[in-house]
N, C-alpha and C. Protein backbone atom coordinates (compact mmCIF):
# COMPACT_ATOMS: atom_id res chain seq x y z
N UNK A 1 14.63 2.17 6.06
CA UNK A 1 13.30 1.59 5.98
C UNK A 1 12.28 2.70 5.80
N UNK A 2 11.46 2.60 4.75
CA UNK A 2 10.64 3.52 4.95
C UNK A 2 8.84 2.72 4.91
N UNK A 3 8.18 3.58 5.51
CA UNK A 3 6.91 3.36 5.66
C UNK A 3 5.62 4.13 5.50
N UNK A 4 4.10 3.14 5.15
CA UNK A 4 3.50 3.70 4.30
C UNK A 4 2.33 3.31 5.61
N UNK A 5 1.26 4.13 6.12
CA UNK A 5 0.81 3.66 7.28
C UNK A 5 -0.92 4.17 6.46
N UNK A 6 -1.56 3.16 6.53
CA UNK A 6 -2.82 3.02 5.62
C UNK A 6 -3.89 3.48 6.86
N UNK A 7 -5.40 4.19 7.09
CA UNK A 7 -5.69 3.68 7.85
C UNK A 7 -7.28 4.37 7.48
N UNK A 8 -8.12 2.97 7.17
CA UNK A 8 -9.46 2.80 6.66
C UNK A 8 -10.18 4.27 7.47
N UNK A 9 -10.02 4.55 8.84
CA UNK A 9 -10.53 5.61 9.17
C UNK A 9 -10.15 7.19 8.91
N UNK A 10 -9.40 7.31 7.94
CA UNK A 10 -8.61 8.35 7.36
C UNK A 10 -8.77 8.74 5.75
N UNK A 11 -8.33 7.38 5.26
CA UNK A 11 -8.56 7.21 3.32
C UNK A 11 -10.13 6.47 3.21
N UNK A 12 -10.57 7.46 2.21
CA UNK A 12 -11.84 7.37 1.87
C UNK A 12 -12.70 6.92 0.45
N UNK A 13 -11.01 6.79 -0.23
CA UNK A 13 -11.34 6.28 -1.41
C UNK A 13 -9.56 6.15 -1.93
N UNK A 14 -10.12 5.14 -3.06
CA UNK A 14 -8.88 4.64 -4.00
C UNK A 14 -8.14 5.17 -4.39
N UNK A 15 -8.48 6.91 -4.35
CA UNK A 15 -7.23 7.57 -4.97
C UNK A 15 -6.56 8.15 -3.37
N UNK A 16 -7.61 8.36 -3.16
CA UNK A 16 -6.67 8.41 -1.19
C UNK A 16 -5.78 7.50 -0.88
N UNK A 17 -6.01 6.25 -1.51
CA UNK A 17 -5.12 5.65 -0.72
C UNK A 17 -3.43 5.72 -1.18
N UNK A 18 -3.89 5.73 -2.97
CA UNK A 18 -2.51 5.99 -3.78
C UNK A 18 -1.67 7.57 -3.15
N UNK A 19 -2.43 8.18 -2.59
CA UNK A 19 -2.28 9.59 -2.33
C UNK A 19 -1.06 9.22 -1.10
N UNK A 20 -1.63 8.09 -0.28
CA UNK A 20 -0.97 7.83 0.88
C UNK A 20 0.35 7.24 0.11
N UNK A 21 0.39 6.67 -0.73
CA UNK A 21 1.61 5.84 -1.08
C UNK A 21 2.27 7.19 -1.48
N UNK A 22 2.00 7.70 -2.51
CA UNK A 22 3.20 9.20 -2.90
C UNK A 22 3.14 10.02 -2.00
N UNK A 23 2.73 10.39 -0.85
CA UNK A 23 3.79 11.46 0.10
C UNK A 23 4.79 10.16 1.20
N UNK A 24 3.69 9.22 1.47
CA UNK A 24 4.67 8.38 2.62
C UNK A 24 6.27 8.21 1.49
N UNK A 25 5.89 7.63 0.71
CA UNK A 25 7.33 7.58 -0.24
C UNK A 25 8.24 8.11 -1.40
N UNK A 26 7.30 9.59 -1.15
CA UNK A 26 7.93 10.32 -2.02
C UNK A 26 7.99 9.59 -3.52
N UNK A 27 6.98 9.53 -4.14
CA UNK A 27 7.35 8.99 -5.45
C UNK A 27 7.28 10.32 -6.17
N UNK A 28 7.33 10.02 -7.33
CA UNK A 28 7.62 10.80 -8.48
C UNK A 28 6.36 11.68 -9.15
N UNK A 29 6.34 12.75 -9.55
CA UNK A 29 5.19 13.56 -10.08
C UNK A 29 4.00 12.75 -10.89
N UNK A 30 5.19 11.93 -12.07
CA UNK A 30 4.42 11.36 -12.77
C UNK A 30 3.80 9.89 -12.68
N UNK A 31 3.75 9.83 -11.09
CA UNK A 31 3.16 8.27 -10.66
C UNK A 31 1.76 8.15 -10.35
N UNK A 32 1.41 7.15 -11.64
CA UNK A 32 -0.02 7.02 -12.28
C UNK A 32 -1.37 6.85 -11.25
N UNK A 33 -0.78 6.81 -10.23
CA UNK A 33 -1.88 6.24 -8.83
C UNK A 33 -2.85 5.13 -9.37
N UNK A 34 -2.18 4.57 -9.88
CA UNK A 34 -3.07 2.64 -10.24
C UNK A 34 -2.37 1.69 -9.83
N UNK A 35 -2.73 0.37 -9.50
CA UNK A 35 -1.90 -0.64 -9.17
C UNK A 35 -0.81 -1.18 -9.90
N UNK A 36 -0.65 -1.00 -11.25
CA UNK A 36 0.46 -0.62 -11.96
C UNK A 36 1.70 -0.31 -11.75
N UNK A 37 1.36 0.90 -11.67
CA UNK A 37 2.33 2.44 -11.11
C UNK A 37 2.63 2.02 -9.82
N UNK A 38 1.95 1.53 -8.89
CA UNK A 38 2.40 1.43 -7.13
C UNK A 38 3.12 0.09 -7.62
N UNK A 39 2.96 -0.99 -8.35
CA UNK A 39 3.65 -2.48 -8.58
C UNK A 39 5.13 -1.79 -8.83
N UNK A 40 5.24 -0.57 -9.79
CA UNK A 40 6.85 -0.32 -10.20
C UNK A 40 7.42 0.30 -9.53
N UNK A 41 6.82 1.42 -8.65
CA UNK A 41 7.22 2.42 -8.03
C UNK A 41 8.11 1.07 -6.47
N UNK A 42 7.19 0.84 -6.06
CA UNK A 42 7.53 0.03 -5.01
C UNK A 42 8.52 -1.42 -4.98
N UNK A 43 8.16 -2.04 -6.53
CA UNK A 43 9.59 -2.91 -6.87
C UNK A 43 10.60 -2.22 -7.07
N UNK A 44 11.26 -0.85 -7.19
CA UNK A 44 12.43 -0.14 -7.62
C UNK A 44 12.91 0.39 -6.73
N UNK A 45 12.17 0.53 -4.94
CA UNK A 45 12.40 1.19 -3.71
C UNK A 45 13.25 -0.04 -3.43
N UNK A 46 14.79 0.42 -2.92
CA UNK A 46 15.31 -0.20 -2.32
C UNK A 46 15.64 0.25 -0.91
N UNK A 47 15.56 -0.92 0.13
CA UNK A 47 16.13 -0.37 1.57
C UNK A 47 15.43 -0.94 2.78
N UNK A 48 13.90 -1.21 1.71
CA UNK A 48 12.58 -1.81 2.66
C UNK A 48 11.53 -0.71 2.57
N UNK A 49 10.54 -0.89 2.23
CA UNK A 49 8.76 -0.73 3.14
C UNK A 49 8.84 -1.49 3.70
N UNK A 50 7.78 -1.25 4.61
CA UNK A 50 6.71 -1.58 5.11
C UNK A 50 5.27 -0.62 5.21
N UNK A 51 4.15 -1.27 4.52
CA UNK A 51 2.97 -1.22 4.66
C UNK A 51 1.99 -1.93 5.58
N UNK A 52 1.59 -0.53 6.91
CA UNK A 52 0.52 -0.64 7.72
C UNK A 52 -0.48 -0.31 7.75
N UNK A 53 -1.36 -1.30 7.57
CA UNK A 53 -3.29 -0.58 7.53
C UNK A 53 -3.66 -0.82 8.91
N UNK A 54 -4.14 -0.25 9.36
CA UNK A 54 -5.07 0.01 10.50
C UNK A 54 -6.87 0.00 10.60
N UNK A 55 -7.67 -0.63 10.36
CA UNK A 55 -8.79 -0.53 10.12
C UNK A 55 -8.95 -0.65 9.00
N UNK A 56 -8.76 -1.85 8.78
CA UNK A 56 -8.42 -2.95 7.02
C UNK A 56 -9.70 -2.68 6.55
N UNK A 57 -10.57 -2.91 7.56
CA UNK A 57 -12.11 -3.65 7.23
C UNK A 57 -13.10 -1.93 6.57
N UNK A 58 -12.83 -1.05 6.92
CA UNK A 58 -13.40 -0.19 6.70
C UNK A 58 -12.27 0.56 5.32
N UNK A 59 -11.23 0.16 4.86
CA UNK A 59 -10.88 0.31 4.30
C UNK A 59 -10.95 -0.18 2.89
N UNK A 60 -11.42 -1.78 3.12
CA UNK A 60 -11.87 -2.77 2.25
C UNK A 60 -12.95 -1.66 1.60
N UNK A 61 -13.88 -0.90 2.38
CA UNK A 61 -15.24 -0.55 1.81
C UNK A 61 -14.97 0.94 1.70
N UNK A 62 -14.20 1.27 1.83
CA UNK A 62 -13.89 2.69 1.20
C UNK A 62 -13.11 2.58 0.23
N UNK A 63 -12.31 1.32 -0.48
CA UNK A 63 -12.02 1.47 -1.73
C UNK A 63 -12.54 0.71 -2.58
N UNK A 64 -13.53 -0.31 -2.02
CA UNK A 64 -14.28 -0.96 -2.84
C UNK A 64 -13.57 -2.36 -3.58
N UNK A 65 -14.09 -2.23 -4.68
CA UNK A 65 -13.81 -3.63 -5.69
C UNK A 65 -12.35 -3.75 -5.72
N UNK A 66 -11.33 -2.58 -6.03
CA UNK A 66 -9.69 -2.78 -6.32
C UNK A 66 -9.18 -2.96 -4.98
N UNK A 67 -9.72 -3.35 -3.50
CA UNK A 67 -9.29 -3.45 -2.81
C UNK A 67 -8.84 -5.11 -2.69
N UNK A 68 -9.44 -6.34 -3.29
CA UNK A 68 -8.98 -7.25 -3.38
C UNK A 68 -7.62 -7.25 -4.32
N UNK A 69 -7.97 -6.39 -5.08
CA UNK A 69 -6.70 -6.38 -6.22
C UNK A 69 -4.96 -6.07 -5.62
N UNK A 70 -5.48 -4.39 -4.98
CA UNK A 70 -4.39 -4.07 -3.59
C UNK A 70 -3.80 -4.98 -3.21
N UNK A 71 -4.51 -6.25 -2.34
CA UNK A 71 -4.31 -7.03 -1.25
C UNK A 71 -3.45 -7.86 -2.02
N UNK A 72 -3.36 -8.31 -3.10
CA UNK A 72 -2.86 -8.96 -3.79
C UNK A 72 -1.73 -8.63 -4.68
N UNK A 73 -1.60 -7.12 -4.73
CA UNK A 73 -0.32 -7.12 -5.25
C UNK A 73 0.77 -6.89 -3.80
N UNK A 74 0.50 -6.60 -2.68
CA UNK A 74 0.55 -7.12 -1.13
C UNK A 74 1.48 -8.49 -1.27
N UNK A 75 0.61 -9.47 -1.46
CA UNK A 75 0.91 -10.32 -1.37
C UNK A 75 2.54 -10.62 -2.62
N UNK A 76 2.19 -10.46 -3.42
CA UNK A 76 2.54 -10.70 -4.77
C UNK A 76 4.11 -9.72 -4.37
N UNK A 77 4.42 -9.09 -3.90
CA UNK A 77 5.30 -8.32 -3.68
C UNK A 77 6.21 -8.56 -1.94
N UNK A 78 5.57 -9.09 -1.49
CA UNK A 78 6.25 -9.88 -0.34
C UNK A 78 6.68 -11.11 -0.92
N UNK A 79 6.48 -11.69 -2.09
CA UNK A 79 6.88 -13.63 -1.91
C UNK A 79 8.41 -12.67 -3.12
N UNK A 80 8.01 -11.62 -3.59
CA UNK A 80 9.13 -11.46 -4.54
C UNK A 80 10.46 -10.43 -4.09
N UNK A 81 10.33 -9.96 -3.14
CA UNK A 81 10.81 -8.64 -1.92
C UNK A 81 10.68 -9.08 -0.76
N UNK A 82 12.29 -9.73 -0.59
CA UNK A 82 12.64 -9.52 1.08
C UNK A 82 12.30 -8.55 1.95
N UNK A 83 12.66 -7.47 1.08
CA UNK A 83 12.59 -6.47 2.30
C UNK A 83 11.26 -5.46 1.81
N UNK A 84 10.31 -6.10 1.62
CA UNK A 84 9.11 -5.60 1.36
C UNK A 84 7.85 -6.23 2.44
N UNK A 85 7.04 -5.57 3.09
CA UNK A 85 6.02 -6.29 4.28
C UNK A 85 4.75 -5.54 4.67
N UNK A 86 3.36 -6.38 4.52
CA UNK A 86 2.63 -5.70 4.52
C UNK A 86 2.17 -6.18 5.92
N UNK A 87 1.32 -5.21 6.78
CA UNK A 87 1.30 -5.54 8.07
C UNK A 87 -0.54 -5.04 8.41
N UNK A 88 -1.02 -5.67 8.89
CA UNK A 88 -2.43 -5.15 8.34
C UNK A 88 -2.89 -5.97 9.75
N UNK A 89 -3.61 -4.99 10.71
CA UNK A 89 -3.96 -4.77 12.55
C UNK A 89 -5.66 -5.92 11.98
N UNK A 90 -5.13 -7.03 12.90
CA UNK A 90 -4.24 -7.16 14.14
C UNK A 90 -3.39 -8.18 13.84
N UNK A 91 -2.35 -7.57 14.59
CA UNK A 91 -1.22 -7.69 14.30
C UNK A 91 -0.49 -9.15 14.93
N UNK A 92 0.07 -10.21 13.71
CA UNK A 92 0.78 -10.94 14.60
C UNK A 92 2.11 -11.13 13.89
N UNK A 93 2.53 -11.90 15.23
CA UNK A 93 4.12 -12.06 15.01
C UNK A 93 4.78 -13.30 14.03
């Protein structure tokens, strides 16, 4: 299982956050840091993520407009990946 731990009081912008996705998971040199690139990179990880944000709300506004977009390939990638899960405080069961 590997994991990608987001947290609005840390990433300060949109490319911060892609920044967080390539060291938490080691992607590849040439990974485009757009929602794109995180859609393929992360459908081809086998074993499991999980993605944790911590302070969603301040995160929402440090990446602005593509943060609905994010949330949605989130979504879009849990109904299609078992072993894919986004987990975003506070937290339920």
């Amino acid at each position: 299982m590997k994991y990608v731990f987001l947290d609005g009081e840390k990433i300060k912008s949109n490319s911060e956050l892609h920044s967080a996705f390539h060291e938490a998971l080691s992607l590849p040199d040439y990974y485009g840091k757009n929602l794109d690139a995180l859609h393929d990179c992360l459908t081809d990880i086998h074993g499991g993520v999980r993605v944790v944000a911590v302070n969603a709300e301040q995160l929402s506004v440090n990446v602005g407009r593509r943060w609905k977009s994010f949330l949605r390939l989130m979504n879009d990638l849990e109904k299609k990946k078992t072993d894919f899960r986004y987990l975003e405080e506070p937290f339920n069961d």
